[in-house]
Protein backbone atom coordinates (compact mmCIF):
# COMPACT_ATOMS: atom_id res chain seq x y z
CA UNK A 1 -30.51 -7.87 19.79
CA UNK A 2 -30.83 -6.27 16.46
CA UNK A 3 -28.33 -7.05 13.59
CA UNK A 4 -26.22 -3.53 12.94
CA UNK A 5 -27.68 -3.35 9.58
CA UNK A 6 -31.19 -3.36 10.73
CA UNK A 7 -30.79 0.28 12.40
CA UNK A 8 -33.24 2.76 10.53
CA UNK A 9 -31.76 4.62 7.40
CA UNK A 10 -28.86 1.76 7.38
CA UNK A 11 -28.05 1.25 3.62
CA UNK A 12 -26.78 -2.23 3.09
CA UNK A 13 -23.81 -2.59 0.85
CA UNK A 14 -21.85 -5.92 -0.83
CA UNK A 15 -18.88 -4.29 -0.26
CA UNK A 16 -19.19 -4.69 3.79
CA UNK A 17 -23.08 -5.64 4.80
CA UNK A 18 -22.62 -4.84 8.35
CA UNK A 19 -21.34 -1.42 8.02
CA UNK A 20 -23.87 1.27 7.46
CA UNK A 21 -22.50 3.27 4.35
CA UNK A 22 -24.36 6.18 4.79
CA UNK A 23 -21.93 6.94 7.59
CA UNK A 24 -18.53 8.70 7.20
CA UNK A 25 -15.34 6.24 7.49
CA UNK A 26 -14.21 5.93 10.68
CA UNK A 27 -10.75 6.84 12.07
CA UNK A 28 -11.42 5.71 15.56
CA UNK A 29 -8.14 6.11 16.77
CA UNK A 30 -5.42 3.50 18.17
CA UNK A 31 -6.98 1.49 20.92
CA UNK A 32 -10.06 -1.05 21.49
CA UNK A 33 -12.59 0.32 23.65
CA UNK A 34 -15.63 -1.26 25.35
CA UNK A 35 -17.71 1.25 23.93
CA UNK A 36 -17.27 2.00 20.20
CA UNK A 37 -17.00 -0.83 17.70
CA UNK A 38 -13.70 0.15 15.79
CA UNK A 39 -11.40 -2.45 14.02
CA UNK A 40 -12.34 -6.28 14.46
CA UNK A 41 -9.06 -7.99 13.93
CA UNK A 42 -10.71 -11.62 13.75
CA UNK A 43 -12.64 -9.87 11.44
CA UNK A 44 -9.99 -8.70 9.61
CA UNK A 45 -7.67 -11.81 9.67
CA UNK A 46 -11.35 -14.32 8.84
CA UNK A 47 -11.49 -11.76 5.81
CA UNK A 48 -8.12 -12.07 4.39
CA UNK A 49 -7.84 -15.61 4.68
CA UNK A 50 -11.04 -16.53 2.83
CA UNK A 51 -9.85 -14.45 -0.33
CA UNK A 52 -6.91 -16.12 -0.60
CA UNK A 53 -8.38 -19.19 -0.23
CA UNK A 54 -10.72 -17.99 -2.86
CA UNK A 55 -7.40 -17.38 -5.12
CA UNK A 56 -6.06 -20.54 -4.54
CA UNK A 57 -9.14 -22.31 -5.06
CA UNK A 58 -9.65 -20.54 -8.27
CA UNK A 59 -5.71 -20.99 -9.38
CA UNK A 60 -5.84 -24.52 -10.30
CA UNK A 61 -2.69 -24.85 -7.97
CA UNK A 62 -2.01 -27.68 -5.48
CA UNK A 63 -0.42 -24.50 -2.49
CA UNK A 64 0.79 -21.31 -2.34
CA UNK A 65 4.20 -20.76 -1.21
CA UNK A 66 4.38 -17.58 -0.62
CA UNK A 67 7.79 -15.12 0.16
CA UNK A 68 6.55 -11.74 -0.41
CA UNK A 69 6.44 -10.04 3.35
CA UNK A 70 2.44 -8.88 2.04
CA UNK A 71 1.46 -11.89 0.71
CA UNK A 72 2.53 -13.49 4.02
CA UNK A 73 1.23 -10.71 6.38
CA UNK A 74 -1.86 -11.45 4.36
CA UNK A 75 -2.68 -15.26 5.18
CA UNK A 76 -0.88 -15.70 7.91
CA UNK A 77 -1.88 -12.49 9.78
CA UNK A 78 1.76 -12.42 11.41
CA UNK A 79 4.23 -9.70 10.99
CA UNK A 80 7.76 -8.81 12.47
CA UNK A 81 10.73 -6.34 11.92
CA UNK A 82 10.67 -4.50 8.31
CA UNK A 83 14.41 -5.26 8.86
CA UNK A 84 13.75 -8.53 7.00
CA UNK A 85 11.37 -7.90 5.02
CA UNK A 86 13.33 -8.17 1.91
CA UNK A 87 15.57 -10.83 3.14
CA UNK A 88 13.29 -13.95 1.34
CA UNK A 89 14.07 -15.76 5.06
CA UNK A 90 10.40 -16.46 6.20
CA UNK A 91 7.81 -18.14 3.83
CA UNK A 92 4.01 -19.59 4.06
CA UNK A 93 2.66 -22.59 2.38
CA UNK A 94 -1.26 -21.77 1.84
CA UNK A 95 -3.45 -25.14 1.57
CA UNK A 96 -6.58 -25.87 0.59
CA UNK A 97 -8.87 -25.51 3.26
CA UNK A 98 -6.88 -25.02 6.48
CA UNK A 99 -4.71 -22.77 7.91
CA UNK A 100 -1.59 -21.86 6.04
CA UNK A 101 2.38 -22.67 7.52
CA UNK A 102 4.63 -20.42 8.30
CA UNK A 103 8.22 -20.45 8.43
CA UNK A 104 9.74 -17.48 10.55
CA UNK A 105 13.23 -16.14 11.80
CA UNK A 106 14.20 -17.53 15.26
CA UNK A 107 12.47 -16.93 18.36
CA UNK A 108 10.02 -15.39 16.32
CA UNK A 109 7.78 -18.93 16.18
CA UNK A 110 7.79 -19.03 20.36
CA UNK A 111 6.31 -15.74 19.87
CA UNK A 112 3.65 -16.10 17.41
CA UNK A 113 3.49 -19.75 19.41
CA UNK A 114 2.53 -17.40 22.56
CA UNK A 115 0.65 -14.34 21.23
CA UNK A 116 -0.68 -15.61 17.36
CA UNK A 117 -3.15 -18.80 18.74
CA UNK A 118 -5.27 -18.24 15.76
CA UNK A 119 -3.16 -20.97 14.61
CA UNK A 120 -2.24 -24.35 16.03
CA UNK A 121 0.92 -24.35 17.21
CA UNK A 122 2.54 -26.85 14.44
CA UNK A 123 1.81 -24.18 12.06
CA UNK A 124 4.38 -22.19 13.07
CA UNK A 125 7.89 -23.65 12.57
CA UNK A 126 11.77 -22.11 12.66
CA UNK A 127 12.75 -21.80 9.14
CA UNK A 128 16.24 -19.92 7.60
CA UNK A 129 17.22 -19.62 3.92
CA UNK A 130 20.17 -17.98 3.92
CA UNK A 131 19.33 -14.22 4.03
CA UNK A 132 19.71 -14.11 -0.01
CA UNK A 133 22.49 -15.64 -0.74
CA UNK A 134 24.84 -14.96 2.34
CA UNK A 135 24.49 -18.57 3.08
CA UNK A 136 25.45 -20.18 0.06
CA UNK A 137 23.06 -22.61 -1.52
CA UNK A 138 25.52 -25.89 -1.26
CA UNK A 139 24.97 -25.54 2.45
CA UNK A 140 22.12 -27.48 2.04
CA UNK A 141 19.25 -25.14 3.84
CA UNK A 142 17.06 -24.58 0.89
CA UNK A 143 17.18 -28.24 -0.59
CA UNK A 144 16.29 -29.33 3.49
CA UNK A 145 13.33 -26.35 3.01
CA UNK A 146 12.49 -28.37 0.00
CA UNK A 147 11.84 -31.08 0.56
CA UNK A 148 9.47 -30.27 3.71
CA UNK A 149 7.23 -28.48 1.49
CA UNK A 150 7.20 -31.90 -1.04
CA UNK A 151 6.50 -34.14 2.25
CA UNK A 152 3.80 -31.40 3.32
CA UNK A 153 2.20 -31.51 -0.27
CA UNK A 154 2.55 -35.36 -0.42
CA UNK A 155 0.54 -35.78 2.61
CA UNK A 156 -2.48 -33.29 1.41
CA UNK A 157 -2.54 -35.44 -2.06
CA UNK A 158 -0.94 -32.71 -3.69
CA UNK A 159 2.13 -34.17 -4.64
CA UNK A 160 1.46 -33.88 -8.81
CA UNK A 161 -0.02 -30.38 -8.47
CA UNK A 162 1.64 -26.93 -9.69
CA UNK A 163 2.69 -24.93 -6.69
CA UNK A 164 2.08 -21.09 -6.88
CA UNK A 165 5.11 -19.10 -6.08
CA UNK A 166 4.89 -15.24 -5.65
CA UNK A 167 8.25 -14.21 -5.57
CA UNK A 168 11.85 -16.40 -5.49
CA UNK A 169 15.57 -16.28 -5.33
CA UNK A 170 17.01 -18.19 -8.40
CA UNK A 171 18.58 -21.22 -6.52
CA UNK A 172 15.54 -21.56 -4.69
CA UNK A 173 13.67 -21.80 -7.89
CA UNK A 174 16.53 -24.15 -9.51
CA UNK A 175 16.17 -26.61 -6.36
CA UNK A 176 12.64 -26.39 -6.51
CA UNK A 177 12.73 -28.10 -9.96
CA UNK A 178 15.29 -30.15 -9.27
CA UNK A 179 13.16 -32.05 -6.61
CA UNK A 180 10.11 -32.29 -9.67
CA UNK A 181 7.90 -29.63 -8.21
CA UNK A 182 5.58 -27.79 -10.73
CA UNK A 183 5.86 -23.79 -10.50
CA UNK A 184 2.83 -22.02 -11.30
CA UNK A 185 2.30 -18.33 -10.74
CA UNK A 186 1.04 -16.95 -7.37
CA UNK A 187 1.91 -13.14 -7.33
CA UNK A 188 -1.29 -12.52 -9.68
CA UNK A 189 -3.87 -14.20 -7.91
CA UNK A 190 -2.90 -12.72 -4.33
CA UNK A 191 -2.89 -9.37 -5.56
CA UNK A 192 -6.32 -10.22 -7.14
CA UNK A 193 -7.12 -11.22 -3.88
CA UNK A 194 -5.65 -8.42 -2.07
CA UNK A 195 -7.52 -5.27 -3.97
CA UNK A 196 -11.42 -5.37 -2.45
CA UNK A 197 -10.85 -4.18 0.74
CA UNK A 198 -13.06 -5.07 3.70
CA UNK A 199 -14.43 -2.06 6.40
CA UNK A 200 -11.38 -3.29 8.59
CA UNK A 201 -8.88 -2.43 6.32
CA UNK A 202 -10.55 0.81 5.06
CA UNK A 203 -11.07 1.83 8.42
CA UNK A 204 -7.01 1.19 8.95
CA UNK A 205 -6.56 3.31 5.91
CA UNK A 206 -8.37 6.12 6.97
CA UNK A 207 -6.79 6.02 10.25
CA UNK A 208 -2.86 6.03 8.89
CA UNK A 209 -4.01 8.71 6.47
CA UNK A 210 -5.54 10.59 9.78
CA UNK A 211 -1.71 10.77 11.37
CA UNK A 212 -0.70 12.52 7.79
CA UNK A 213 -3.20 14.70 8.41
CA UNK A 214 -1.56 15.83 11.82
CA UNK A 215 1.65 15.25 10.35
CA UNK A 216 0.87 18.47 7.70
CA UNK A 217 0.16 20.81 10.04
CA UNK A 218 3.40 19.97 12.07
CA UNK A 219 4.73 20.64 8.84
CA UNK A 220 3.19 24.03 8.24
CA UNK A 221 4.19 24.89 11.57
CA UNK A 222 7.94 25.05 11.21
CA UNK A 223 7.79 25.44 7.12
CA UNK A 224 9.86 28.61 7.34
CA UNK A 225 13.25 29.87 5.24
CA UNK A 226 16.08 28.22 7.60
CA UNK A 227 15.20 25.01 7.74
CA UNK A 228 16.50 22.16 5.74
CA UNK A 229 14.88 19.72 3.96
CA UNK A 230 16.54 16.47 6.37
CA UNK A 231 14.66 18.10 9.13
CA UNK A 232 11.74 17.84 7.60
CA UNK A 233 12.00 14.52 7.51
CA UNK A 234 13.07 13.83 10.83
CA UNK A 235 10.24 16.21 11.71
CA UNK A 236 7.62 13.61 9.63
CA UNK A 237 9.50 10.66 11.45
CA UNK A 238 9.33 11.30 15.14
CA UNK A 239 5.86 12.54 15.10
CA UNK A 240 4.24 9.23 12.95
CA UNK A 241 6.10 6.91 15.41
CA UNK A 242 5.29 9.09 18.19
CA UNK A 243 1.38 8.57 16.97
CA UNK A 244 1.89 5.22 16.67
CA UNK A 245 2.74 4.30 13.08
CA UNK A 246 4.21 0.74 12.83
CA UNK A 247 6.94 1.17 9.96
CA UNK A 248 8.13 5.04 8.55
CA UNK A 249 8.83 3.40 4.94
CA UNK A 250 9.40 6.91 3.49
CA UNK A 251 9.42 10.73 3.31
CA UNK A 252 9.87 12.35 0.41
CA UNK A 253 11.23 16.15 1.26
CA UNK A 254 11.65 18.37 -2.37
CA UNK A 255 11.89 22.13 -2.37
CA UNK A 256 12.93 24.91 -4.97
CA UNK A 257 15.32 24.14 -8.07
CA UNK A 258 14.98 20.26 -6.86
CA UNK A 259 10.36 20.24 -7.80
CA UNK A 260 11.58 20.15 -11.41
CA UNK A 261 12.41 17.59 -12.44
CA UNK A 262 10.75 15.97 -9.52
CA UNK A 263 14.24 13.65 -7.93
CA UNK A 264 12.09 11.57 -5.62
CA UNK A 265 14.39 12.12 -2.57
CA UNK A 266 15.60 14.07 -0.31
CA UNK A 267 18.58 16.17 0.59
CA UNK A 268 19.59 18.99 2.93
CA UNK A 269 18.94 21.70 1.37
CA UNK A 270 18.35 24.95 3.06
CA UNK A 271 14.52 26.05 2.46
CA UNK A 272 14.28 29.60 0.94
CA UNK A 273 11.51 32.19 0.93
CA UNK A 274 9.32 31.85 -2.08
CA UNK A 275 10.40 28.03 -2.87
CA UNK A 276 7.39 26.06 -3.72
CA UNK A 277 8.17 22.51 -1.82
CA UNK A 278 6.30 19.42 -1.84
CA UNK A 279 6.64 16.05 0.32
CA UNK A 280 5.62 12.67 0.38
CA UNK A 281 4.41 10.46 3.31
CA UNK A 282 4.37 7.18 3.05
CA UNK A 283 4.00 5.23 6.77
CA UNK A 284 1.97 2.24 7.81
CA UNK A 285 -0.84 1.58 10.67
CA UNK A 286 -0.80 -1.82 11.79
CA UNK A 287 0.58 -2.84 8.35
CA UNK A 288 -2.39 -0.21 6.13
CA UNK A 289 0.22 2.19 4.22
CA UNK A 290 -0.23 5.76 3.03
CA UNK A 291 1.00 7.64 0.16
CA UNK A 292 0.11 11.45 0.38
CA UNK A 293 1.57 14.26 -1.18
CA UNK A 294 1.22 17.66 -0.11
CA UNK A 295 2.41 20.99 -2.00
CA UNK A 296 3.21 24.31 0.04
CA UNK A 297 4.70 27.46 -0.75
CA UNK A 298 6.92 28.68 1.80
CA UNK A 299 5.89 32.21 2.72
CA UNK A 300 4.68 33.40 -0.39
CA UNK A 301 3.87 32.15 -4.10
CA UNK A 302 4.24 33.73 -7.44
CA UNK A 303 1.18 33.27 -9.91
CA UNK A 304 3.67 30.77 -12.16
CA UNK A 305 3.67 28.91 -8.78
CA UNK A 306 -0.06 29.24 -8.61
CA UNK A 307 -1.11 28.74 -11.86
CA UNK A 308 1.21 25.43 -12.10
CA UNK A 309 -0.55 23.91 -8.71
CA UNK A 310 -4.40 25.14 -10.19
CA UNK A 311 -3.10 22.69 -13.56
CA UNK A 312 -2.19 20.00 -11.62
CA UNK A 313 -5.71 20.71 -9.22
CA UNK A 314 -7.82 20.36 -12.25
CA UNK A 315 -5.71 17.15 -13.59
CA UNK A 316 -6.72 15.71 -9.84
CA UNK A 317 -10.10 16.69 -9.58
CA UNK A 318 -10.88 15.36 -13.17
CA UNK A 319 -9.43 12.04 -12.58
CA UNK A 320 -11.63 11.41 -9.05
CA UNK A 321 -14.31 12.77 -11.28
CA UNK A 322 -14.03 9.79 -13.69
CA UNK A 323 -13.71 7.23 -10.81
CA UNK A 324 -17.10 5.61 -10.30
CA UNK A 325 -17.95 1.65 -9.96
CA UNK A 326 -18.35 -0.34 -13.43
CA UNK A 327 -15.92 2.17 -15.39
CA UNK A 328 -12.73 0.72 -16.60
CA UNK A 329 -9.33 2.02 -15.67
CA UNK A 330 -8.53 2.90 -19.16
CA UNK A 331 -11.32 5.64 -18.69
CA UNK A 332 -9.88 7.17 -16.08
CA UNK A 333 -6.79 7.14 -17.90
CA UNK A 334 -8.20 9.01 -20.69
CA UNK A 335 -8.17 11.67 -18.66
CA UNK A 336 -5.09 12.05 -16.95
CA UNK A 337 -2.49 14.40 -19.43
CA UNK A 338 -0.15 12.82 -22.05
CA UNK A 339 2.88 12.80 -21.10
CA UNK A 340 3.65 15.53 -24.28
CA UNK A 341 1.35 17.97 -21.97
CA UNK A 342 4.08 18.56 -19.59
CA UNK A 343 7.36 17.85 -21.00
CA UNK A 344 7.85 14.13 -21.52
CA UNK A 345 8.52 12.71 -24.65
CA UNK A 346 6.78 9.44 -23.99
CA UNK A 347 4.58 7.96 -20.60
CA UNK A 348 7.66 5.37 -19.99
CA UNK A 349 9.66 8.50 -19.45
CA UNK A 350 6.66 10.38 -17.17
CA UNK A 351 5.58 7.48 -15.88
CA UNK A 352 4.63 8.12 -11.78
CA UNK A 353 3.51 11.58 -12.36
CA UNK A 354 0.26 11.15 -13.69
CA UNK A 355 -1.34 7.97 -12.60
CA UNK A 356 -3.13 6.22 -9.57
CA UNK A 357 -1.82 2.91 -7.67
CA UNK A 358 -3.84 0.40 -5.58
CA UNK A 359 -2.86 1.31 -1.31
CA UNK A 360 -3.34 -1.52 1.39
CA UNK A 361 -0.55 -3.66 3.14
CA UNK A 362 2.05 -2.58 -0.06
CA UNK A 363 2.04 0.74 -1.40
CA UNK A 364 1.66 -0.22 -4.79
CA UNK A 365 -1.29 -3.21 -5.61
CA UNK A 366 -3.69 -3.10 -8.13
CA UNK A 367 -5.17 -0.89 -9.60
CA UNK A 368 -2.43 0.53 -11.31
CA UNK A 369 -3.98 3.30 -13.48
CA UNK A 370 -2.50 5.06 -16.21
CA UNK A 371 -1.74 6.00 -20.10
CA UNK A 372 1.64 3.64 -20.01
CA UNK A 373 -0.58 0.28 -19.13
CA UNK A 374 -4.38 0.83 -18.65
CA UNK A 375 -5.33 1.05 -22.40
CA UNK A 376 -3.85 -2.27 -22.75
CA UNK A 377 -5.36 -3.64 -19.87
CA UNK A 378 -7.94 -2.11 -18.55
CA UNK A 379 -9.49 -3.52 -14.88
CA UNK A 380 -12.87 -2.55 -14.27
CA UNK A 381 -13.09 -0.44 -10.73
CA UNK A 382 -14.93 -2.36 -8.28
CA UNK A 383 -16.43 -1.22 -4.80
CA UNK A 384 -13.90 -1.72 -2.26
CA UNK A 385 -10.85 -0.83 -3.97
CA UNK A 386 -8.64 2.20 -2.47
CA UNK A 387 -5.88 3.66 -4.25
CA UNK A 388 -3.79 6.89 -4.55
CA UNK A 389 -4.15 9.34 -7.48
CA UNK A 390 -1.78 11.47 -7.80
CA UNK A 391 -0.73 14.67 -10.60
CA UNK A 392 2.47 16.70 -10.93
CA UNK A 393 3.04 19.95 -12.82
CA UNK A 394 5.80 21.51 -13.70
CA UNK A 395 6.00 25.62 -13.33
CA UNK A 396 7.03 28.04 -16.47
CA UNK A 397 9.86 29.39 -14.04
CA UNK A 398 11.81 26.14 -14.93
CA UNK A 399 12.21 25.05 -11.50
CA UNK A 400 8.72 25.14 -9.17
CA UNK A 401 6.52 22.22 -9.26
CA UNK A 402 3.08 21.17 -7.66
CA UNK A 403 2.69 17.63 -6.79
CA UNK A 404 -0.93 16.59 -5.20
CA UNK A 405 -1.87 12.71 -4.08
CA UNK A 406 -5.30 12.14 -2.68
CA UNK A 407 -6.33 8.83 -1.79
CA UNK A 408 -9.91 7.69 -2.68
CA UNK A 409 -12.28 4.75 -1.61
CA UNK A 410 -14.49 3.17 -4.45
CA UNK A 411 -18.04 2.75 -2.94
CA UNK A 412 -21.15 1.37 -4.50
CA UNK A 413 -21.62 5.29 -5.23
CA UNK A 414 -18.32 6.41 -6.21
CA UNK A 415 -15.56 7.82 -4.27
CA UNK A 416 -14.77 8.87 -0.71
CA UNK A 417 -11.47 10.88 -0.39
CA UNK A 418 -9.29 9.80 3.12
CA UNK A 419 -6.67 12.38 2.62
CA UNK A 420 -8.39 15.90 4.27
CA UNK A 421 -5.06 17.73 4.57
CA UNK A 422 -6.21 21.32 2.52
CA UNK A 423 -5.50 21.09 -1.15
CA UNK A 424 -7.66 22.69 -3.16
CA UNK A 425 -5.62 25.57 -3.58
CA UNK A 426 -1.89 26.22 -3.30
CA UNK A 427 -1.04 26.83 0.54
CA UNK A 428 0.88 29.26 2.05
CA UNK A 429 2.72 28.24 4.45
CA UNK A 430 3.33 31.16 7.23
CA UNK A 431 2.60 33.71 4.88
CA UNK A 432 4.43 37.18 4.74
């Protein structure tokens, strides 16, 4: 049988050589068929393993112990309840050549014992910290933790190595020094690792940006003077979990007087005719996040309203103009507005408004672009990263706003755009 890339008119790429570029990224839906190739999870979890192994490798560090929920998602290709994600309760240890160990809440290990068997079973193992701090440290479960992870480095030869860390609670860190281990920095070289994406994860990408998509027009629908802001939400909620999303991490719901200054939440407020409202989605498909911001006007728009959403359209559309492989970040900065152009002071103060950030299993990796850090270090955009750009403009009324987030895909080429919600001009929702 003939290699995929052999087809006729296939164009090879080093970003993924057995997916034919020339062909638009899939969003093949939910489920595994027998007769589509769609999503290859060994493919997937092979992928993400070898660059981190590649990080560690390159480190200089003895093991990774990693806490952050991504980091461990990442390696150990496990995941469980967002409910404890941000407890610092389950951890990994990544080694040199061999699977990484996990340490996982309760009956969570006979699971991934049952259902995870690309690991060996001894690689899995019950582990408890004291969900930060509600346990106190003199109980004794972190030094116990401890000194597991020494014997476990001992018997690799890695006893007088450094030990990367990504993120810590201060008594862990405190016993970890205590028992002589060397802490070394982990965080950087995992999100290093993290930022090329393979066809896998752009394909899961595509897909959670896909139920936005649907999620819009569900929106448009019912986007009529009555309803409140809260029910928007709920709105955004059911229908994503309905669809299938794994973990609803947040909508963003902001209408009338509340688009300027933008708040970032959301309240109940009653939706008026005329408001300009914007909203943020930001969901995950089988751990691939979205962040996607879409600006309506509800029934009708003034041309202050119109004109504001054109400025921030041409702030967008010159931004994914700049984005093209071998350019640095600090050129796309250059031409993203100062924060002076609408209203700021300084970009610490208008920071988020105008500026991109990197999109796979957290909403916010690398790249990071924007005036506030890119002209001091500037990352060269590579084939394979995905990230969300997004603009903001306040209107001359005082109060309206347009707020636009597309999400692109660097290819050997330049960029692909996942987020096909309309959005080239203002929309009017139900329009009177």
């Amino acid at each position: 049988m003939s290699a995929p890339d052999a087809r006729p008119g296939h164009r090879r790429s080093e970003l993924s050589p057995e997916y034919d570029w020339s062909r638009p990224i899939p969003a093949p839906g939910h489920a595994g068929v027998d007769y589509e190739s769609r999503v290859d999870f060994d493919r997937l979890r092979r992928y993400r393993l070898g660059r981190a192994q590649e990080a560690l490798a390159a480190s200089g560090c003895g093991a990774f112990l990693l806490f952050d929920f991504y980091n461990i998602r990442y390696t150990t290709q496990t995941w469980i309840g967002g409910a404890l994600g941000d407890k610092m309760i389950r951890y990994a240890l990544l080694l040199p050549g061999r699977d990484p160990i996990l340490w996982d809440f309760g009956s969570a290990v006979k699971h991934h014992q049952l259902y995870s068997q690309w690991a060996s079973e001894e690689d899995y193992r019950a582990g408890f910290l004291g969900f930060r701090g509600a346990v106190a440290p003199r109980a004794g479960l972190m030094r116990t933790a401890i000194a597991e992870i020494r014997s476990i480095l001992a018997s690799e030869g890695l006893a007088d190595a450094p030990i990367g860390v990504d993120i810590i609670e201060p008594p862990f860190l405190f016993e970890m020094e205590r028992q002589g281990l060397r802490i070394a920095d982990a965080q950087q070289p995992m999100l290093d690792a993290r930022v090329i994406k393979s066809i896998d994860e752009i394909t899961l990408l595509n897909q959670a940006a896909a139920m936005v998509d649907g999620v819009y027009q569900d929106i448009v629908d019912v986007l009529k003077p009555g309803i409140r802001e809260n029910e928007i939400v709920a709105l955004a909620n059911e229908r994503l979990y309905a669809m299938g999303s794994e973990q609803v991490e947040a909508v963003n719901a902001i209408s009338g007087e509340r688009c300027n200054p933008h708040p970032h939440n959301f309240t109940d407020r009653v939706i008026r005719p005329g408001d300009q409202a914007f909203f943020d989605i930001i969901h995950s498909f089988n751990g691939y996040r979205t962040c996607y911001y879409r600006t309506f006007g509800v029934g009708s728009a003034t041309q202050i309203q119109k004109d504001a959403y054109a400025r921030a359209r041409e702030w967008m559309d010159a931004a994914i103009d700049a984005v093209r492989p071998g350019v640095g970040s600090d050129d796309v900065a250059k031409v993203l507005p100062k924060a002076q152009d609408f209203g700021f002071d300084n970009e610490l103060a208008a920071f988020g408004l105008q500026f991109a950030h990197g999109l796979g299993l957290g909403l916010h990796e690398r790249p990071i672009i924007s005036r506030l850090n890119s002209f001091e270090d500037p990352v060269e955009i590579r084939p394979g990263m995905v990230f969300a750009m997004e603009t903001y403009f306040p209107a001359s009324d005082g109060v309206s706003a347009a707020r636009i987030e597309e999400e692109l895909v660097v290819t050997d080429t330049g960029t692909t755009v996942l987020t096909k919600f309309p959005a080239q001009e203002l929309f009017i929702a139900n329009e009177y």
